[in-house]
Protein backbone atom coordinates (compact mmCIF):
# COMPACT_ATOMS: atom_id res chain seq x y z
CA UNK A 1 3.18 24.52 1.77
CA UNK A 2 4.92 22.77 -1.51
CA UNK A 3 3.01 24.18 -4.58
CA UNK A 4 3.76 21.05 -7.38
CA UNK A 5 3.16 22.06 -10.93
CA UNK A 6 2.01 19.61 -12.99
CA UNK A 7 3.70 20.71 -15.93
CA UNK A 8 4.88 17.75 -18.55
CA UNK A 9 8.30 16.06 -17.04
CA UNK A 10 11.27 16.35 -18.17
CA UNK A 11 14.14 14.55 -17.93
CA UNK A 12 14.81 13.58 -15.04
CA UNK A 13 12.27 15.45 -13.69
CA UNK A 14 10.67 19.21 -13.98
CA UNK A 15 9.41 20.23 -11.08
CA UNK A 16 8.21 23.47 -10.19
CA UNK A 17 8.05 24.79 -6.72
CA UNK A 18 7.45 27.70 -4.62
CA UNK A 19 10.84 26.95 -2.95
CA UNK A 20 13.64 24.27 -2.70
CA UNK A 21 12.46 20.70 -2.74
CA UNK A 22 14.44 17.30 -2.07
CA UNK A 23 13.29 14.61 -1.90
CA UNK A 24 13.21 10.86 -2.77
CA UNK A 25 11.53 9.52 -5.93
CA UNK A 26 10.98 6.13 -7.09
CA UNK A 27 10.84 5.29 -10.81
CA UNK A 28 8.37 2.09 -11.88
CA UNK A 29 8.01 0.33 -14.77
CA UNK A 30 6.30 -2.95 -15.60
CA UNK A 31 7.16 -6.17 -17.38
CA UNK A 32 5.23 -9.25 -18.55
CA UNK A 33 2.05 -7.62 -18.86
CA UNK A 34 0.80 -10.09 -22.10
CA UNK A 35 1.41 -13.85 -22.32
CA UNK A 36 3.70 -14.04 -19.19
CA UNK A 37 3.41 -16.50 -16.57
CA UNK A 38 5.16 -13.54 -14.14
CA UNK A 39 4.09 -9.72 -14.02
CA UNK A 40 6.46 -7.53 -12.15
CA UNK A 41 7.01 -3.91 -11.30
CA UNK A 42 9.80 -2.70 -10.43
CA UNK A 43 12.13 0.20 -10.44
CA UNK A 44 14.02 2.53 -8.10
CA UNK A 45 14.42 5.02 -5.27
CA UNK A 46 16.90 8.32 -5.88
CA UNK A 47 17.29 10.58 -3.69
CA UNK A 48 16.23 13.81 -6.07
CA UNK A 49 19.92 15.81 -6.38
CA UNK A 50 21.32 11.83 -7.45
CA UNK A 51 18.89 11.80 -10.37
CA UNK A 52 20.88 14.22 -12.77
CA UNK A 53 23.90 12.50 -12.30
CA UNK A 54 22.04 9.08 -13.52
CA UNK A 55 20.93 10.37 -16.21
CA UNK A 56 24.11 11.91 -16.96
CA UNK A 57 25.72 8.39 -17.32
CA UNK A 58 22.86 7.11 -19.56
CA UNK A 59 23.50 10.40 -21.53
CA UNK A 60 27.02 9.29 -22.05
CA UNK A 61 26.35 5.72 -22.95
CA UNK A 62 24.15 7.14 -25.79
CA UNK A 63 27.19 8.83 -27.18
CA UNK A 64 29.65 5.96 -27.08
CA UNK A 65 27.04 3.86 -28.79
CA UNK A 66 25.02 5.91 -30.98
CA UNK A 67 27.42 9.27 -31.59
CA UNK A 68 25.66 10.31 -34.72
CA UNK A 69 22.21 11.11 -32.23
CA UNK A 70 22.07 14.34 -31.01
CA UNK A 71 18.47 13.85 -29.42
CA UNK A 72 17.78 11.72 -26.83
CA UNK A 73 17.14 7.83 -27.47
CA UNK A 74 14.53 6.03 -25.24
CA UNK A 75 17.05 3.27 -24.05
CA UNK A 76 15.00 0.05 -23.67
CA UNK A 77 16.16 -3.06 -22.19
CA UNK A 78 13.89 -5.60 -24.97
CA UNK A 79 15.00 -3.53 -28.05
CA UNK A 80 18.46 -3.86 -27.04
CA UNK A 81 18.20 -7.70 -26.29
CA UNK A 82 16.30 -7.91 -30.06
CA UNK A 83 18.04 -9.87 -32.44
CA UNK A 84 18.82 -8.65 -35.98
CA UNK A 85 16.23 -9.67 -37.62
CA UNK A 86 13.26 -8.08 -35.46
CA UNK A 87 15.45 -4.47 -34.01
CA UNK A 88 13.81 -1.75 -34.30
CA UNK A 89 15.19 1.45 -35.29
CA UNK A 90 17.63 3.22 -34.26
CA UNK A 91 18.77 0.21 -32.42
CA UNK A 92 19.10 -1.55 -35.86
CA UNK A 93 21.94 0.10 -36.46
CA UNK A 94 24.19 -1.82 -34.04
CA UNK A 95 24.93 -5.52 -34.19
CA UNK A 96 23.26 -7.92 -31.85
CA UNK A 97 26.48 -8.07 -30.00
CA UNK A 98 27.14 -4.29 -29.83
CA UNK A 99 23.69 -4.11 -28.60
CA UNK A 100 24.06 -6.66 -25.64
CA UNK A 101 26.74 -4.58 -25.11
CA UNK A 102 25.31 -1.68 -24.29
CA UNK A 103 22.56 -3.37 -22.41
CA UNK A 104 24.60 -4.71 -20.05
CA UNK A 105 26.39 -1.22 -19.54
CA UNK A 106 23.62 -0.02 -18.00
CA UNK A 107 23.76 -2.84 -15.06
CA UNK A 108 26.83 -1.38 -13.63
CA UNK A 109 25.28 2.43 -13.43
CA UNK A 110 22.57 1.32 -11.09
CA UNK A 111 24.47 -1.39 -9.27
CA UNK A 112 27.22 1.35 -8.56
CA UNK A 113 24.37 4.32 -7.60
CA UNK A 114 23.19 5.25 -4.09
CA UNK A 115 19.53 3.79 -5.46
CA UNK A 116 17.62 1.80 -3.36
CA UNK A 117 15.77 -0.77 -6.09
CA UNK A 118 11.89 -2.37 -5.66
CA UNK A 119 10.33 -4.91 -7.19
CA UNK A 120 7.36 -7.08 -7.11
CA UNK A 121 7.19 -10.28 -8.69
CA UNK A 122 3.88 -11.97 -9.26
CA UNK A 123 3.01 -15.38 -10.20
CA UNK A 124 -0.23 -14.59 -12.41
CA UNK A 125 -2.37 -17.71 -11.60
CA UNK A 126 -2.04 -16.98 -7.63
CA UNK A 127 -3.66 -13.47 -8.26
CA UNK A 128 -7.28 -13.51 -9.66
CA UNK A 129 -7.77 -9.82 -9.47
CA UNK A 130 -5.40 -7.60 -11.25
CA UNK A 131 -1.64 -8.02 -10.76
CA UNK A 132 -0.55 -4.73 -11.35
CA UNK A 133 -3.28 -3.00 -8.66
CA UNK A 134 -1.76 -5.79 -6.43
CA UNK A 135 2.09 -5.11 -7.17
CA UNK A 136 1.21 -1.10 -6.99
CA UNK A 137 -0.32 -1.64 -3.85
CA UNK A 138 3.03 -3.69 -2.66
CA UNK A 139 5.20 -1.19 -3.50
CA UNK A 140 3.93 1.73 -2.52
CA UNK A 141 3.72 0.41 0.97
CA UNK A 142 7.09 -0.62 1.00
CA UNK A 143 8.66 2.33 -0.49
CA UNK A 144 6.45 4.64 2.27
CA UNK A 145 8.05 1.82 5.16
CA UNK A 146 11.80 2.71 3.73
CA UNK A 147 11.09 6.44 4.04
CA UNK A 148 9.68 5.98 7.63
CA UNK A 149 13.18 4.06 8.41
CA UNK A 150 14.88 6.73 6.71
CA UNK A 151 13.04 10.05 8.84
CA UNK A 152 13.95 7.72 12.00
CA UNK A 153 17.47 8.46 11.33
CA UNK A 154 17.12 12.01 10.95
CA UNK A 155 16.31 12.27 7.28
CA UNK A 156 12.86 13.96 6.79
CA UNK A 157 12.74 14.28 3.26
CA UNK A 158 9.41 12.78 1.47
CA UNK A 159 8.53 10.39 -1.42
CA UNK A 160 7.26 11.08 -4.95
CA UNK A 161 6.25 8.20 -7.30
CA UNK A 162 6.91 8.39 -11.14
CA UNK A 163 5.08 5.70 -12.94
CA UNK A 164 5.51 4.89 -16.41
CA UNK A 165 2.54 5.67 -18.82
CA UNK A 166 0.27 2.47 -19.77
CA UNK A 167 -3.19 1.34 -20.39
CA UNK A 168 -3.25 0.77 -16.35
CA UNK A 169 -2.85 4.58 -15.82
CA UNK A 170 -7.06 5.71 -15.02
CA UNK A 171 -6.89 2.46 -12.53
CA UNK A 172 -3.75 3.16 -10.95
CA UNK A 173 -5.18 6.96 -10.23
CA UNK A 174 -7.91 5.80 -8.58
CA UNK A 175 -6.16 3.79 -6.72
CA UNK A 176 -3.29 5.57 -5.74
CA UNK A 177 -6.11 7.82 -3.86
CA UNK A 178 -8.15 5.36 -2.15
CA UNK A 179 -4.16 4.77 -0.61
CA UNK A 180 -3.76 8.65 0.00
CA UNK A 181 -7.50 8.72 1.44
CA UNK A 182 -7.84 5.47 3.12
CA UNK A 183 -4.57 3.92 3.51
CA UNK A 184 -3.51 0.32 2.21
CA UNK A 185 -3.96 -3.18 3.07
CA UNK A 186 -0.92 -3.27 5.88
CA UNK A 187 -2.01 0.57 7.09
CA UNK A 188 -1.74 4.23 6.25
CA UNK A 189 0.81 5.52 3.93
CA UNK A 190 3.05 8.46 5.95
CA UNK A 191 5.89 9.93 4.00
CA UNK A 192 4.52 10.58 0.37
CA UNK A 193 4.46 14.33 -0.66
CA UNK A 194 1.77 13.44 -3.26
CA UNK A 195 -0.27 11.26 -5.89
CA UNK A 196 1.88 9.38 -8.53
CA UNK A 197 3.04 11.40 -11.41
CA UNK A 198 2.79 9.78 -14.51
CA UNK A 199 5.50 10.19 -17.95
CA UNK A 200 6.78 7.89 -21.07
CA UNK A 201 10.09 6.83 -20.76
CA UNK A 202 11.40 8.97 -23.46
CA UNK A 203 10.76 11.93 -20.99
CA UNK A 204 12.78 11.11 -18.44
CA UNK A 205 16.29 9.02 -18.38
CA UNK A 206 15.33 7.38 -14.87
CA UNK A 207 12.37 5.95 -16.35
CA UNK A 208 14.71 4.11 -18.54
CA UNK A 209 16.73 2.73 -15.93
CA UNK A 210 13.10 1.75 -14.27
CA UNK A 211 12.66 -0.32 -17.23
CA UNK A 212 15.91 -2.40 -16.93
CA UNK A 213 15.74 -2.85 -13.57
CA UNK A 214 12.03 -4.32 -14.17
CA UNK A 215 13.49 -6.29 -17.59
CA UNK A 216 16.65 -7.96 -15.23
CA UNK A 217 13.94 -9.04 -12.71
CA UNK A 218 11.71 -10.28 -15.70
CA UNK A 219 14.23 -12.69 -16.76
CA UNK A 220 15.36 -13.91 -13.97
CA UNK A 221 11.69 -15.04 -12.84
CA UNK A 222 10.30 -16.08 -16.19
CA UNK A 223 13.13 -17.07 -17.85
CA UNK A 224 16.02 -18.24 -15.32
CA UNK A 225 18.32 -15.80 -16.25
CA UNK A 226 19.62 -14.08 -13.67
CA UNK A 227 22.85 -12.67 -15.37
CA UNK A 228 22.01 -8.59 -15.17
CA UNK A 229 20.00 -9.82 -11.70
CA UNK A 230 22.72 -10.63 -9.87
CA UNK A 231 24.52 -7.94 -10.61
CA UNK A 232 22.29 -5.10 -9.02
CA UNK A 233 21.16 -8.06 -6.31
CA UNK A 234 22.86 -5.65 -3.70
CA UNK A 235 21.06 -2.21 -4.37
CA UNK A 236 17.41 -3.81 -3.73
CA UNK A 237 16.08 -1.75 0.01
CA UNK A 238 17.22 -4.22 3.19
CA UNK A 239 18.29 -3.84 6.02
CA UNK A 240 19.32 -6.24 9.06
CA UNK A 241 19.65 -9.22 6.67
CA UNK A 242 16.12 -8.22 5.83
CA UNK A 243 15.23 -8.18 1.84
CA UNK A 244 12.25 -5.35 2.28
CA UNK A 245 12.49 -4.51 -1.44
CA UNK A 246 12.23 -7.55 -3.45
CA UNK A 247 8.75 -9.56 -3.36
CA UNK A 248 7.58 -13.04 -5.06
CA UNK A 249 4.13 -13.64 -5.15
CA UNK A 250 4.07 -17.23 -5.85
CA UNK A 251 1.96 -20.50 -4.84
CA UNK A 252 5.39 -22.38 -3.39
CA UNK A 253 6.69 -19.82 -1.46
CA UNK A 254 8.33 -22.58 0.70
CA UNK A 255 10.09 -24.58 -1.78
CA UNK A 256 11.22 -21.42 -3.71
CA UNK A 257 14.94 -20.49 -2.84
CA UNK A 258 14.76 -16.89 -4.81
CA UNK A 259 16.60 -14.30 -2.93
CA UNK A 260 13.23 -12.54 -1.49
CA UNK A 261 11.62 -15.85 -0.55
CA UNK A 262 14.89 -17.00 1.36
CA UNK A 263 15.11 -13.77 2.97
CA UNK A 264 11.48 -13.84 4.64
CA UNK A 265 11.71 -17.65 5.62
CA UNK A 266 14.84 -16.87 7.60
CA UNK A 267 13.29 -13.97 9.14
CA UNK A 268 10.43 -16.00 10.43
């Protein structure tokens, strides 16, 4: 029996068990939650010994660009995109450009990692309940599905979701065990060792890269800019041609040529 202490986490993640544990945990954070016409969650899947070396790389970025901070900075993908007049420290000590910079530093770290990414993009006015219940829902299926794929090759370790804190945390605990209890809307979840964990960013480097993979999906849905999308494109879960972990909720899901939508009509 795993005994899971439910200490605070630590970056990436502190864990304490009654004897080794690996397994896979996926990192979520959300974007567009205020006057957005898209909401999305999003992150991704490490495999649990890959997460230290992540957050190694992040560690080192933070020295290149800020080597007078000993303590860890919460790398976020908006401050960095701020422009001079509205950064916030200690990000207004670099130049707009040194900034963008450094955000898109961070690109090649997850497009270059074994990480499998998610993400569920939602077209608010399709949805009249709430999106985020909706996207959760989504993405915990899928991320149980890849699991099952990956103990039918001989790999048997489970999942573990980290979410990052918000106001949606007392909703997403409920539901996370009406899942666990009753399954979701496409069946019964298989391969999770537990309920979702929740932590602020600034705990946990993977978090961080959770929020740039949701801010690169962001943009490319609200704003057309798919510059930092493209370049992790490749890392999001497929397989046979198959997009499984990219998702657009949207009302014209047949004239939309987005890389998830394209992907399920040629499946079909």
């Amino acid at each position: 029996m795993i005994v899971v202490d439910r200490a605070p986490l630590a970056s990436p993640l502190n864990l304490r068990v009654s004897r080794p544990l690996f397994m896979h945990i996926i990192y979520l954070d959300e974007s567009g939650t205020h006057d957005a016409r898209h909401f999305v969650l999003a992150g991704l899947a490490v495999f649990e010994r890959d997460t230290y070396f992540l957050a190694q790389q992040l560690d080192q970025l933070q020295r290149q660009y800020f080597p007078g901070h000993s303590r860890p900075i919460n790398l976020h993908a908006s401050e960095l995109g701020a422009s001079d007049e509205t950064a916030k420290p200690p990000y207004d000590e670099l130049p707009a450009k040194r900034r963008l910079e450094l955000l898109r530093d961070v690109y090649p770290i997850i497009a270059q990692s074994r990480s499998r990414l998610f993400g569920i993009v939602i077209e608010k006015s399709t949805v009249p309940s709430n999106p985020y219940e909706r996207a959760f829902e989504q993405v915990v299926s899928r991320f149980d599905q890849m699991l099952g794929r990956f103990f039918s090759q001989g790999d048997q370790q489970r999942g573990l979701i980290v979410v990052a804190e918000s106001s949606y945390k007392e909703n997403l605990e409920l539901l996370a065990r009406q899942i666990a209890e009753q399954g979701h809307s496409w069946g019964e979840t298989h391969n999770l060792a537990d309920i979702p964990y929740f932590a602020s960013a600034g705990s946990t480097r993977l978090l961080q890269l959770a929020d740039f993979v949701s801010n690169a999906i962001y943009r490319r849905y609200e704003r057309g800019d798919a510059r930092a999308f493209d370049v992790i494109m490749p890392r999001f879960d497929q397989e046979g041609g198959r997009i499984h972990g990219l998702v657009h909720l949207t009302a014209n899901r047949s004239n939309c040529y987005c890389p998830a939508c394209l992907s399920r009509r040629t499946q079909n």
